[in-house]
Every structure is written in C-alpha cells, then in structure tokens.
PDB file of N, CA and C in Angstrom:
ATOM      1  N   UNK A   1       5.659  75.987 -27.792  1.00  0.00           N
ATOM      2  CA  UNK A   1       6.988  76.527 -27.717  1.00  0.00           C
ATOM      3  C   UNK A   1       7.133  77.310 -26.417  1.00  0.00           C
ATOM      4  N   UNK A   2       8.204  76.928 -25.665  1.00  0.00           N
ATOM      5  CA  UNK A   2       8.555  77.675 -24.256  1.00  0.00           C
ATOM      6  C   UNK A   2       9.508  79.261 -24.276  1.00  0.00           C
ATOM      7  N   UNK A   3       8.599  80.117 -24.718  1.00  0.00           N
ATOM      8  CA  UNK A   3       9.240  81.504 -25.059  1.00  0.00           C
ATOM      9  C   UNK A   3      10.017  82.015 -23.868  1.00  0.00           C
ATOM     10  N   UNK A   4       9.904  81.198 -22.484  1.00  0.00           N
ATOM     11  CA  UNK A   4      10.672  81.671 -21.153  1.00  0.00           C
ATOM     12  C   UNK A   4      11.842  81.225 -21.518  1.00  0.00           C
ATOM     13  N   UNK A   5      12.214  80.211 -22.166  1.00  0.00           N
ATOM     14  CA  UNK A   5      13.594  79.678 -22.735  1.00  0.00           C
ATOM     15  C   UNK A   5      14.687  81.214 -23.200  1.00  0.00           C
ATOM     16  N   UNK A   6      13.808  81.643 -23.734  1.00  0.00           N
ATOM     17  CA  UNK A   6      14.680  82.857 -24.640  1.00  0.00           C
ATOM     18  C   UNK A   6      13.936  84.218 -24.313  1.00  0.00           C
ATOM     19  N   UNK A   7      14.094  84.929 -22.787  1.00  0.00           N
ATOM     20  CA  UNK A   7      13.377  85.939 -22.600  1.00  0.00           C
ATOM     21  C   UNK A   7      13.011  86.988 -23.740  1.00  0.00           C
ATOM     22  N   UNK A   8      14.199  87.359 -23.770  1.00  0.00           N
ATOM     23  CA  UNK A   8      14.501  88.644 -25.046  1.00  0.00           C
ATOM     24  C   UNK A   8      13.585  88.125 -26.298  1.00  0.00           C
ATOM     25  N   UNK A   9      13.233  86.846 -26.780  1.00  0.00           N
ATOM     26  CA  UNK A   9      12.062  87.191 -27.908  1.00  0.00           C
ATOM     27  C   UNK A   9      10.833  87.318 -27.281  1.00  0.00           C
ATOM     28  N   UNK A  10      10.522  86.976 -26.243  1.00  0.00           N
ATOM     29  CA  UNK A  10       9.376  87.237 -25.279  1.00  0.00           C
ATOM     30  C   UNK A  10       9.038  88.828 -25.507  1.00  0.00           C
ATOM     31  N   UNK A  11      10.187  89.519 -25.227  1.00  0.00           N
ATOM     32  CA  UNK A  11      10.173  91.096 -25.386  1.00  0.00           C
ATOM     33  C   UNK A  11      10.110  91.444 -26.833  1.00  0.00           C
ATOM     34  N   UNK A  12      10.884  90.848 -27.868  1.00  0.00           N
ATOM     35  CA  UNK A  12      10.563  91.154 -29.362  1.00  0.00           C
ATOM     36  C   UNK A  12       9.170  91.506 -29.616  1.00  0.00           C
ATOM     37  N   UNK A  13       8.171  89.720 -29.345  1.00  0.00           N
ATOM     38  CA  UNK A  13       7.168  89.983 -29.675  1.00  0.00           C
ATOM     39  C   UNK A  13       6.040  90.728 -29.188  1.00  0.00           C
ATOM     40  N   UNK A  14       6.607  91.348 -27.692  1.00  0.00           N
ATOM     41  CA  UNK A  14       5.514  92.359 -27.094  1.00  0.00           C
ATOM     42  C   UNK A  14       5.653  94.034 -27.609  1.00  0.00           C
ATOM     43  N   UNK A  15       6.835  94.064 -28.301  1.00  0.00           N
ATOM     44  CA  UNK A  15       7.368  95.032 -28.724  1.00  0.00           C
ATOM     45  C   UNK A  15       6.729  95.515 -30.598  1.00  0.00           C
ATOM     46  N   UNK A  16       6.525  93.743 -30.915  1.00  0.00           N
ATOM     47  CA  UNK A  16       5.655  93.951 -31.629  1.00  0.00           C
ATOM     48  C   UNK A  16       4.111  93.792 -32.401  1.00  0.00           C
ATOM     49  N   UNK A  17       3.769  93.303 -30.956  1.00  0.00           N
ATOM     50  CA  UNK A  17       2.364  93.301 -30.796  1.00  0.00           C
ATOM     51  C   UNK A  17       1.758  95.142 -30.824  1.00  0.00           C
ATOM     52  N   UNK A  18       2.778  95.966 -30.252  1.00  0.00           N
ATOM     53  CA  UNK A  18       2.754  97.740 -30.648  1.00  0.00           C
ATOM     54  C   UNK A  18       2.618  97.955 -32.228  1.00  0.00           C
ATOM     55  N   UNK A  19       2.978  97.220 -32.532  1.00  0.00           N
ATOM     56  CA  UNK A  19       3.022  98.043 -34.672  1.00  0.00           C
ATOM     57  C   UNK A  19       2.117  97.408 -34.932  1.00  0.00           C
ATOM     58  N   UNK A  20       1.857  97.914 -36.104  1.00  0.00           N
ATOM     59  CA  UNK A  20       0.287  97.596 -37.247  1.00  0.00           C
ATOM     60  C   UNK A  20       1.039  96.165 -38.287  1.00  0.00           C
ATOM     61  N   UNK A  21      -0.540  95.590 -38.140  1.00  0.00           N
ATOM     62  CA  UNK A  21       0.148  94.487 -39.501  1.00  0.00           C
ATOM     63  C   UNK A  21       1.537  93.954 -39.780  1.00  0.00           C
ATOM     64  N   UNK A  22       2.052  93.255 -38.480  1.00  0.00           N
ATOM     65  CA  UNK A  22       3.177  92.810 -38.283  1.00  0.00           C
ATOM     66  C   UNK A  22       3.245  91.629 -37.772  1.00  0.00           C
ATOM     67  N   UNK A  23       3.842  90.560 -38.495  1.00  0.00           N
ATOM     68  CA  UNK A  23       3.566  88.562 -38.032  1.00  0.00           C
ATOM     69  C   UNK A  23       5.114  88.841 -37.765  1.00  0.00           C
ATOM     70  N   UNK A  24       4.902  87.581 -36.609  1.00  0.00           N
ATOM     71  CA  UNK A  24       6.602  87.274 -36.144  1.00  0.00           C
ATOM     72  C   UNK A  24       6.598  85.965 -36.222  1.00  0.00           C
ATOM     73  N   UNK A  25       7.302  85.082 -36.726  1.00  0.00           N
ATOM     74  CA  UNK A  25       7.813  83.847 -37.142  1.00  0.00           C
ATOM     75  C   UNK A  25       8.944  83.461 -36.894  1.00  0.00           C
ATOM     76  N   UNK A  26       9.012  82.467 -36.072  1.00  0.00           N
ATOM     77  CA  UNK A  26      10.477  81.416 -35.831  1.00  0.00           C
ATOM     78  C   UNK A  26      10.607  80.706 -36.938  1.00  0.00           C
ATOM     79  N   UNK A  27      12.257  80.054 -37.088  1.00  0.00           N
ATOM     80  CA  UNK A  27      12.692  79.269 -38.129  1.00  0.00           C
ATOM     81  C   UNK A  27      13.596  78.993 -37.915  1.00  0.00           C
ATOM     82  N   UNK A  28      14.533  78.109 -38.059  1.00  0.00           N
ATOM     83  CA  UNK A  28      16.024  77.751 -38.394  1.00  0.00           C
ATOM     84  C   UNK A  28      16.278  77.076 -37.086  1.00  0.00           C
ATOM     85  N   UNK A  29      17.451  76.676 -36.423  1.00  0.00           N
ATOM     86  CA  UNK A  29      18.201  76.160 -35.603  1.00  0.00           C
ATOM     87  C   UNK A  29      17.299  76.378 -33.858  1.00  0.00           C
ATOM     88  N   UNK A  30      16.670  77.321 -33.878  1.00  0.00           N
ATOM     89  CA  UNK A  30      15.916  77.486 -32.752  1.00  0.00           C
ATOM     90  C   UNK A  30      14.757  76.197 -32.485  1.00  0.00           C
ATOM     91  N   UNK A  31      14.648  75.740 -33.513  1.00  0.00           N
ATOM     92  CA  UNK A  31      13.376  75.079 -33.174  1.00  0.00           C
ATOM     93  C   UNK A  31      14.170  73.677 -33.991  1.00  0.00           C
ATOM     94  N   UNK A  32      14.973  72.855 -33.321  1.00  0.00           N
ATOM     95  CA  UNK A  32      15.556  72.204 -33.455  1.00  0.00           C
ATOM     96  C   UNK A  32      16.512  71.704 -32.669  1.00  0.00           C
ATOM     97  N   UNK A  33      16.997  72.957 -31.616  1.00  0.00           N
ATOM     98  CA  UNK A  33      18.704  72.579 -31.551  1.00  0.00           C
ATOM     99  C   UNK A  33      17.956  73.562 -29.638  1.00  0.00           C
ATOM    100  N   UNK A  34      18.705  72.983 -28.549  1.00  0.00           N
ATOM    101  CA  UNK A  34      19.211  73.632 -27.174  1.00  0.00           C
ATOM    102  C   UNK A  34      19.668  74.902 -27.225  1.00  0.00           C
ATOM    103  N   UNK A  35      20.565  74.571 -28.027  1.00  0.00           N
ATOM    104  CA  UNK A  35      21.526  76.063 -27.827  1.00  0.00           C
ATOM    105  C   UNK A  35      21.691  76.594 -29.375  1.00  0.00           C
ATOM    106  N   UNK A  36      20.625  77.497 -30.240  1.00  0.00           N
ATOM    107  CA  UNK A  36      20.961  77.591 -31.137  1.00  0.00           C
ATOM    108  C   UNK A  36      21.955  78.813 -31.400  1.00  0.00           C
ATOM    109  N   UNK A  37      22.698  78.682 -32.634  1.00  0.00           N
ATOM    110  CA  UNK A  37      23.816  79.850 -32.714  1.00  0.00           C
ATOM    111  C   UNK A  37      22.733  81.347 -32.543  1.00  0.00           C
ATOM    112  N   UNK A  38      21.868  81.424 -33.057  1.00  0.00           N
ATOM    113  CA  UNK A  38      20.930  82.407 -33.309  1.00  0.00           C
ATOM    114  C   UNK A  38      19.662  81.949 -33.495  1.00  0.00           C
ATOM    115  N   UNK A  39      18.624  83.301 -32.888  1.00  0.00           N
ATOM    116  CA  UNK A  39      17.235  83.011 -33.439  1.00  0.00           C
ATOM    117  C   UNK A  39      16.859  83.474 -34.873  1.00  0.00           C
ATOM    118  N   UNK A  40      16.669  82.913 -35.880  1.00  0.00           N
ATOM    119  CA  UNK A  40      16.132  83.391 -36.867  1.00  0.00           C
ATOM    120  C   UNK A  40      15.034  83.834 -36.861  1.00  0.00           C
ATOM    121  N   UNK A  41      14.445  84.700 -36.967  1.00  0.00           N
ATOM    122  CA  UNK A  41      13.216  85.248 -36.544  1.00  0.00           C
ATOM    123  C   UNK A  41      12.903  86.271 -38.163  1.00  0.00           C
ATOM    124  N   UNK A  42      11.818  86.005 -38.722  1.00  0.00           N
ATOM    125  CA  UNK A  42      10.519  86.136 -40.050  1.00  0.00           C
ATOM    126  C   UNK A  42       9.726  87.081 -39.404  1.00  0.00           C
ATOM    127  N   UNK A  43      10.298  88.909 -40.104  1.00  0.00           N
ATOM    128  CA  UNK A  43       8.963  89.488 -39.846  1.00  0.00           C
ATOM    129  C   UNK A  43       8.146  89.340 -41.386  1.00  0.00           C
ATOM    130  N   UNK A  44       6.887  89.607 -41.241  1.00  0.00           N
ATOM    131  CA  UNK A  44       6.395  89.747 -42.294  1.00  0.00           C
ATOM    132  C   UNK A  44       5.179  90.792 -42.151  1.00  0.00           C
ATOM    133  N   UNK A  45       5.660  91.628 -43.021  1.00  0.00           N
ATOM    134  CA  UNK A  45       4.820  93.256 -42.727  1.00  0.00           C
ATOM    135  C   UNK A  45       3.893  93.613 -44.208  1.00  0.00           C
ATOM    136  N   UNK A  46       3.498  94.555 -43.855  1.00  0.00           N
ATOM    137  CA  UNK A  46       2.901  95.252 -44.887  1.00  0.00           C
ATOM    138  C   UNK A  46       3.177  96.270 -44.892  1.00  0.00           C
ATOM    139  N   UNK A  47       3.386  97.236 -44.105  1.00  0.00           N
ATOM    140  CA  UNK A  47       3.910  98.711 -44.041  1.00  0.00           C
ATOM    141  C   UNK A  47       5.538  98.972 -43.113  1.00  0.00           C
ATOM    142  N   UNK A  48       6.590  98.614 -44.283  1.00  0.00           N
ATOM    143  CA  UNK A  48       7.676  98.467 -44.142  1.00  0.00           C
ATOM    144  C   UNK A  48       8.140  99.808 -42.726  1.00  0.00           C
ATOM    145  N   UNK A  49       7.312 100.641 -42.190  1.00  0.00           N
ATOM    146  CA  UNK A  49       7.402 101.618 -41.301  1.00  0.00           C
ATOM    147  C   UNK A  49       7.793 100.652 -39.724  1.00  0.00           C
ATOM    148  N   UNK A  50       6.658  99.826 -39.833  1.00  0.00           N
ATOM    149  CA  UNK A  50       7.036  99.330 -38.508  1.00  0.00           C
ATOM    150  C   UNK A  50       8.181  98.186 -38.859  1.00  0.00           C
ATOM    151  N   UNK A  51       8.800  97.656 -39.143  1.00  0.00           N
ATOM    152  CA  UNK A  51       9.903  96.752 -39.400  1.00  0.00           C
ATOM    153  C   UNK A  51      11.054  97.781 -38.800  1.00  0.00           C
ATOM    154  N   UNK A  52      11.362  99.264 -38.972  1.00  0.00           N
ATOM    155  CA  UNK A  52      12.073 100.108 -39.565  1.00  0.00           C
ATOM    156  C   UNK A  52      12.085 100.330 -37.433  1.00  0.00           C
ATOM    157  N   UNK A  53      10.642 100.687 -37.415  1.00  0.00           N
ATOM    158  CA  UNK A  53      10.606 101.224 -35.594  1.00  0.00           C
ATOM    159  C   UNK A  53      10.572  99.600 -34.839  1.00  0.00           C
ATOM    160  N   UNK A  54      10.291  98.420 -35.074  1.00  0.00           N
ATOM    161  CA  UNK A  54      10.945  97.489 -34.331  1.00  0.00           C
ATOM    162  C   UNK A  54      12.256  97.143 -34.584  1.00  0.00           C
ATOM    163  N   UNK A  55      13.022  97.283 -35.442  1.00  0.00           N
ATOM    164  CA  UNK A  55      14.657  97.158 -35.690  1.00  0.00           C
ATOM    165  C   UNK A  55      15.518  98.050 -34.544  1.00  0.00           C
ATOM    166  N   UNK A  56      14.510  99.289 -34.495  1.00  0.00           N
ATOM    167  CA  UNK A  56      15.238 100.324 -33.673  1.00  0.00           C
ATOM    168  C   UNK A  56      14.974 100.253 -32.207  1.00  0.00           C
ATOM    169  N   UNK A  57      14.110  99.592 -31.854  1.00  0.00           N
ATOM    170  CA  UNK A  57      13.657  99.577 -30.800  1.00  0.00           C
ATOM    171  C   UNK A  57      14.919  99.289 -29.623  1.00  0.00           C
ATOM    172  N   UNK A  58      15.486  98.525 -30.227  1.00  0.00           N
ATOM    173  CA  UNK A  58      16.509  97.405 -29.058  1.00  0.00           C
ATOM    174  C   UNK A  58      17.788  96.793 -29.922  1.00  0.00           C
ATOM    175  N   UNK A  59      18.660  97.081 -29.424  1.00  0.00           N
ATOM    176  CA  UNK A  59      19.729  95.969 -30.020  1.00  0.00           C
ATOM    177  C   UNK A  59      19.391  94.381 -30.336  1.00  0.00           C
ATOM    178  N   UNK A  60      18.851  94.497 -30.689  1.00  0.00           N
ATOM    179  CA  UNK A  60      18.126  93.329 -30.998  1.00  0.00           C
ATOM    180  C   UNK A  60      19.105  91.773 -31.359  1.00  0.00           C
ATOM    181  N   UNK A  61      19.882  92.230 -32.591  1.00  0.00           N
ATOM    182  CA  UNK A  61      21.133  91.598 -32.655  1.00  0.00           C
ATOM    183  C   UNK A  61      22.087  90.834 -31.959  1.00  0.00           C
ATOM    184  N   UNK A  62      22.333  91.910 -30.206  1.00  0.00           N
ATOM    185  CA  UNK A  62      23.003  92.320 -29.642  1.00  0.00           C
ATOM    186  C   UNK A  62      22.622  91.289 -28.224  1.00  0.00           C
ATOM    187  N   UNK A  63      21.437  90.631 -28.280  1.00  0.00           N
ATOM    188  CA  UNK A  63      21.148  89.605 -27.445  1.00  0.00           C
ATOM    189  C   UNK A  63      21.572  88.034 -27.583  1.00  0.00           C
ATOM    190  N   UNK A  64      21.675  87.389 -26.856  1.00  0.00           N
ATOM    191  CA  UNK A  64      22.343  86.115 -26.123  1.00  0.00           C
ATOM    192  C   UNK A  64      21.628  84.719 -26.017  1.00  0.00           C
ATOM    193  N   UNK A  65      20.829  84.439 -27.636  1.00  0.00           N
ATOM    194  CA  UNK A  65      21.306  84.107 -28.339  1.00  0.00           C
ATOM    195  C   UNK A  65      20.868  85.260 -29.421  1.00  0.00           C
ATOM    196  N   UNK A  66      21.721  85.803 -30.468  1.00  0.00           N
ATOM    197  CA  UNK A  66      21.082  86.767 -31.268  1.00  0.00           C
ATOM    198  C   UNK A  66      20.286  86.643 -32.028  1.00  0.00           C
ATOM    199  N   UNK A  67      19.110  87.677 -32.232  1.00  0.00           N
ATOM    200  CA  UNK A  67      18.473  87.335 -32.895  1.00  0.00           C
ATOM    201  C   UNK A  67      19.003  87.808 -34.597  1.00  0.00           C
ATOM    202  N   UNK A  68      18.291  86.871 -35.944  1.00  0.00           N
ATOM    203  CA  UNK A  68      19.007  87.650 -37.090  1.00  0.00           C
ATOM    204  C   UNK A  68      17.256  87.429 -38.187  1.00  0.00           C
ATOM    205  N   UNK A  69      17.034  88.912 -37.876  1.00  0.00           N
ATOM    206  CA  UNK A  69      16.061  89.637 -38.187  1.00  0.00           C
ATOM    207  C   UNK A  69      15.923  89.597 -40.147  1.00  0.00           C
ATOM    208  N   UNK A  70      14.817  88.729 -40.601  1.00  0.00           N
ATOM    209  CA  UNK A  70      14.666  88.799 -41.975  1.00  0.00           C
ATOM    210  C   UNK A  70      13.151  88.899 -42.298  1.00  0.00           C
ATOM    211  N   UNK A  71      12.846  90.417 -42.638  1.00  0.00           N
ATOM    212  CA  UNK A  71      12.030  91.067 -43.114  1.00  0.00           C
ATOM    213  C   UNK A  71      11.532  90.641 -44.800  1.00  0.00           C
ATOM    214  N   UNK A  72      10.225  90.335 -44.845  1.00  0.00           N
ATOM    215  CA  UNK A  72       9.401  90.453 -45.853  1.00  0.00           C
ATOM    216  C   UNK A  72       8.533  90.334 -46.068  1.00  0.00           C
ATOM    217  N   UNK A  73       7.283  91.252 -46.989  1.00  0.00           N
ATOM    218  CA  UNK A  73       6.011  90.927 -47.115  1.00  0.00           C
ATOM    219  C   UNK A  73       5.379  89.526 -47.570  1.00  0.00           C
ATOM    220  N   UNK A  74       3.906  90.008 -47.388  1.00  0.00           N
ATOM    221  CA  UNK A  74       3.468  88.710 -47.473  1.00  0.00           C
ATOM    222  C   UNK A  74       3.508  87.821 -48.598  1.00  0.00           C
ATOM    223  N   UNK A  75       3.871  88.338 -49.480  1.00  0.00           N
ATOM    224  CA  UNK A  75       3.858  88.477 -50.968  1.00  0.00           C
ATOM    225  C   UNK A  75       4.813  87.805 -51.594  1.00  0.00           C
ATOM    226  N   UNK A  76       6.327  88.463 -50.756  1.00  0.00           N
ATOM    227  CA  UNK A  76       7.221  87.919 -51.176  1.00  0.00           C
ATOM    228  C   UNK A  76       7.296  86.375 -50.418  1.00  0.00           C
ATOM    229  N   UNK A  77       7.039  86.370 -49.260  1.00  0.00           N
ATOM    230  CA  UNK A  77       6.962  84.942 -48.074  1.00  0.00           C
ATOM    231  C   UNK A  77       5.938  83.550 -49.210  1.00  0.00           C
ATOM    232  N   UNK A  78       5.138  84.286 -50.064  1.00  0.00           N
ATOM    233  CA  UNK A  78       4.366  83.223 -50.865  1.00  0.00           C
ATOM    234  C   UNK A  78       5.507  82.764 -51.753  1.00  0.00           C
ATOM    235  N   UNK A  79       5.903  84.037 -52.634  1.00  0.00           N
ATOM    236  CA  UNK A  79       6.686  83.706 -53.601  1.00  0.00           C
ATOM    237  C   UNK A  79       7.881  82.555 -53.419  1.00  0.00           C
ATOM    238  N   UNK A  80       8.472  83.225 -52.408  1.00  0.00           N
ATOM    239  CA  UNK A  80       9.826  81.799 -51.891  1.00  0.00           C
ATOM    240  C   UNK A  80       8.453  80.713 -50.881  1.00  0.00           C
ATOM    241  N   UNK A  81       7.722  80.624 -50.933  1.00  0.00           N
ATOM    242  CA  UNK A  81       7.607  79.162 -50.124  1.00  0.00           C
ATOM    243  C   UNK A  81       7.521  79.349 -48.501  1.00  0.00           C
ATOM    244  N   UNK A  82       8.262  80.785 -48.334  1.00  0.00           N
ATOM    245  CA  UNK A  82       9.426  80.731 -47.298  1.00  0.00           C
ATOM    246  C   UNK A  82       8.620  79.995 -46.328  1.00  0.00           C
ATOM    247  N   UNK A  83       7.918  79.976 -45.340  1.00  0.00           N
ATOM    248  CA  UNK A  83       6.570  79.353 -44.040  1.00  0.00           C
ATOM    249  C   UNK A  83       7.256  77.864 -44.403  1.00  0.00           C
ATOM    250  N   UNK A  84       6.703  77.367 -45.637  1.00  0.00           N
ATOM    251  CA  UNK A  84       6.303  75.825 -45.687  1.00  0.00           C
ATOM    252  C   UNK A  84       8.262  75.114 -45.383  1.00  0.00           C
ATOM    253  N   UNK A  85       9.184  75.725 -46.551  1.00  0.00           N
ATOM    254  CA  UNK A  85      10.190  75.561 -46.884  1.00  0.00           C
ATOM    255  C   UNK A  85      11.163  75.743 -45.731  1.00  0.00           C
ATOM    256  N   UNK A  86      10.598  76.706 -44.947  1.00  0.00           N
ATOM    257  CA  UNK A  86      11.735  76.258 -43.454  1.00  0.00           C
ATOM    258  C   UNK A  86      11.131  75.899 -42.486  1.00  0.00           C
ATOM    259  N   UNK A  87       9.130  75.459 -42.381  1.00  0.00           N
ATOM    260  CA  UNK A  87       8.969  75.133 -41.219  1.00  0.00           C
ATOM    261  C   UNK A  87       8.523  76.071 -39.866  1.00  0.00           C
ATOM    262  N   UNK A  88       8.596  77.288 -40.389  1.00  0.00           N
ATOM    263  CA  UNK A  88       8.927  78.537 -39.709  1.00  0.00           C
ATOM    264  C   UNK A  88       7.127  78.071 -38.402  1.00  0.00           C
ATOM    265  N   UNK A  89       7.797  78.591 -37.117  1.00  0.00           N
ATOM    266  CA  UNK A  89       6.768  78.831 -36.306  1.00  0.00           C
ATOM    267  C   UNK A  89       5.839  80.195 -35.694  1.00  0.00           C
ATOM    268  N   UNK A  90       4.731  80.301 -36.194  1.00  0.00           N
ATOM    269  CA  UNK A  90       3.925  82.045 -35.728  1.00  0.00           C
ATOM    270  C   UNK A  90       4.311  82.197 -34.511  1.00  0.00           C
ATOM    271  N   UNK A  91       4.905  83.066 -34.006  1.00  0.00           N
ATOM    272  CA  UNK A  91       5.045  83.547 -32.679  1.00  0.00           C
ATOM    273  C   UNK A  91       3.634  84.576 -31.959  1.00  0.00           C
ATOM    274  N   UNK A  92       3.346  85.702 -33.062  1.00  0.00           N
ATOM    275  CA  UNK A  92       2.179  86.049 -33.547  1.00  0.00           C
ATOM    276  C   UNK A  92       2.101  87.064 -34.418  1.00  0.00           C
TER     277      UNK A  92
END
C-alpha cells in the first residue's frame, strides 16, 4: 500500500506509533477506489486512553480525504468478524 498517496494517514500512524497497544487498520473504499469519499480507518486498543489522546491530536476528520475514525478492542473486532468481514489492511 502507497501511504504517500494519502500523506495525512502517514502522520496518523506516526502519531500513533507514540501510544501504547494501539493497531491501525484500513478498510472500506480506500483500498478499492482512487478517490475514496473517506478513509475508514480501525483503531483497535486496549487502553481506551490512547484512542481518546490520538482523536485529539489533529483534526483528523478535518483532512482531504477524511478520515472516519472507528474505535474498538480486540475483543469486540473478534466478536463482529470485523478484520476478515471488511478485508481491513494493518497499517501497524
């Protein structure tokens, strides 16, 4: 995957390579489509603290293509499938 395509998740994930026990995952229209409406982007945490200080970090939202940030443990990510069921890609 060419993360120079979409600087700003380049910066997401260095932003959260800083927090503890925090996976970043692509999914949806990004990894499919040129121009997607948005990045869907899968955190999946264990200590809901850092989700809370990478949300705040940056307008995150607020970037070109936006990103739309969906938080959940690992636990719950088994329960829905979610990985297998959308395909989702580790960013890291």
């Amino acid at each position: 995957m060419d993360l120079n395509r979409w600087p700003h998740l380049r910066l997401l994930i260095e932003a959260a390579q800083g927090l503890p026990s925090l996976e970043v995952w692509l999914f949806g229209s990004a990894l499919r489509s040129e121009r997607p409406a948005d990045l869907d982007i899968l955190l999946v945490y264990e200590d809901r603290s850092a989700v809370v200080a990478l949300r705040t970090m940056n307008g995150w939202e607020e970037m070109c293509p936006p990103f739309h940030l969906i938080a959940m443990t690992s636990r719950e990510v088994d329960e829905y499938d979610f990985i297998r069921r959308t395909g989702a890609v580790r960013l890291m």
